[in-house]
C-alpha atoms as a PDB file:
ATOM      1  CA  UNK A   1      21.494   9.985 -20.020  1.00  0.00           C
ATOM      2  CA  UNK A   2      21.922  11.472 -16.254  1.00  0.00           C
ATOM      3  CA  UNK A   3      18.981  12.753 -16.322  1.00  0.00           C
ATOM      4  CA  UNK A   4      16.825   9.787 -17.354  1.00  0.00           C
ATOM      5  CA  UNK A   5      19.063   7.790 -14.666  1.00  0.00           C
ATOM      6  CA  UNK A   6      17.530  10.634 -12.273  1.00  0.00           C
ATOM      7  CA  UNK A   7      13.765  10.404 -12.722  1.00  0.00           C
ATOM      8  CA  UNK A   8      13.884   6.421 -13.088  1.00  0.00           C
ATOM      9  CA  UNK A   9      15.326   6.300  -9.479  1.00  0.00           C
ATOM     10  CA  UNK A  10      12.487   9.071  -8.873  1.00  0.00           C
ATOM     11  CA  UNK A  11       9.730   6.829 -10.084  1.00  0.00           C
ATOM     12  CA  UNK A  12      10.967   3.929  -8.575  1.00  0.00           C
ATOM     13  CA  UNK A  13      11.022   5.546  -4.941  1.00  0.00           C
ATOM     14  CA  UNK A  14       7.931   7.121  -5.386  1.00  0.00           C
ATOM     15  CA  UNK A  15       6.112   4.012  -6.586  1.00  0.00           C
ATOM     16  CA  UNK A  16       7.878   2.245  -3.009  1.00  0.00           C
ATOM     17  CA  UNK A  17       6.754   4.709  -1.097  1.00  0.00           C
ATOM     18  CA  UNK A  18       3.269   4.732  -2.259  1.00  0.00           C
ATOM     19  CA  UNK A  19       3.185   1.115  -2.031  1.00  0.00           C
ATOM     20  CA  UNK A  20       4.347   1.372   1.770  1.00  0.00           C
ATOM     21  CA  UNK A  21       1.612   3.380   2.170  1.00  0.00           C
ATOM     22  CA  UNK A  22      -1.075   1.871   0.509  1.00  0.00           C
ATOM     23  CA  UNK A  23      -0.169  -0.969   3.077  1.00  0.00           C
ATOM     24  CA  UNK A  24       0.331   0.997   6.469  1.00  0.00           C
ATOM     25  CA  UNK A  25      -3.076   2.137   5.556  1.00  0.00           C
ATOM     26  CA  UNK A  26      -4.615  -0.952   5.226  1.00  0.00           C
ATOM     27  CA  UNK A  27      -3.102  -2.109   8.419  1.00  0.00           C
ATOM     28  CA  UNK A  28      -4.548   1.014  10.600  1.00  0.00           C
ATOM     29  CA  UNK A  29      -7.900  -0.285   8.753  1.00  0.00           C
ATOM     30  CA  UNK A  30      -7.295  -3.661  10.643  1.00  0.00           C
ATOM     31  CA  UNK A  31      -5.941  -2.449  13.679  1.00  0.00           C
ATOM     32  CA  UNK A  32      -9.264   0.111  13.892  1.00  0.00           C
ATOM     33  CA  UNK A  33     -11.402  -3.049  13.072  1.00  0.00           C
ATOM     34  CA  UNK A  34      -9.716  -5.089  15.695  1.00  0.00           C
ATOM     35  CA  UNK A  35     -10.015  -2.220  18.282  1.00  0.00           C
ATOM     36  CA  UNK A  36     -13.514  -1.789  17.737  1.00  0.00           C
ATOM     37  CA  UNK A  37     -14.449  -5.463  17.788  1.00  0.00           C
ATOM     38  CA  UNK A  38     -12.233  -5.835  21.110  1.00  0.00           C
ATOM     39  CA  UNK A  39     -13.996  -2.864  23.014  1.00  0.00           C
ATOM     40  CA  UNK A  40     -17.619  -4.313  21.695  1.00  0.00           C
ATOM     41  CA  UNK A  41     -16.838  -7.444  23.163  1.00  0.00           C
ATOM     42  CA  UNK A  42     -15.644  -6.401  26.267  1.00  0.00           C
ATOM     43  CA  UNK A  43     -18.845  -4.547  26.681  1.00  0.00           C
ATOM     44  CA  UNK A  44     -21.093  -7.321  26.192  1.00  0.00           C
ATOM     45  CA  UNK A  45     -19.029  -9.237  28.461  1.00  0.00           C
ATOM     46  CA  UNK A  46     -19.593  -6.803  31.117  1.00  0.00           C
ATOM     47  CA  UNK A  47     -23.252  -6.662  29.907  1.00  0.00           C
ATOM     48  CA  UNK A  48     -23.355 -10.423  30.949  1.00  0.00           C
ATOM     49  CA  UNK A  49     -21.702 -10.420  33.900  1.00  0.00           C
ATOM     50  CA  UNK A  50     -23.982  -7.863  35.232  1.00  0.00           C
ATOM     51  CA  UNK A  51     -26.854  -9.569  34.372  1.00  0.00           C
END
């Protein structure tokens, strides 16, 4: 009985933690994206301006 207490609390903090990072994942994905659509914008601004 112990020990199938034991790997039910194992499953369920492995299946938390790869949910966690299934989401911090995604989130760098969107950070990246926003970075990257930040910097392009900033350089067609300055593109403009210089024109």
């Amino acid at each position: 009985m112990r020990r199938l207490y034991l790997v039910l609390v194992t499953m369920v903090f492995a299946l938390t933690t790869l949910a966690s990072c299934a989401n911090t994942i995604r989130g760098v994905g969107a950070d990246t994206a926003n970075t990257v659509n930040a910097t392009q914008s900033a350089g067609n601004r300055v593109v403009r301006s210089a024109n």
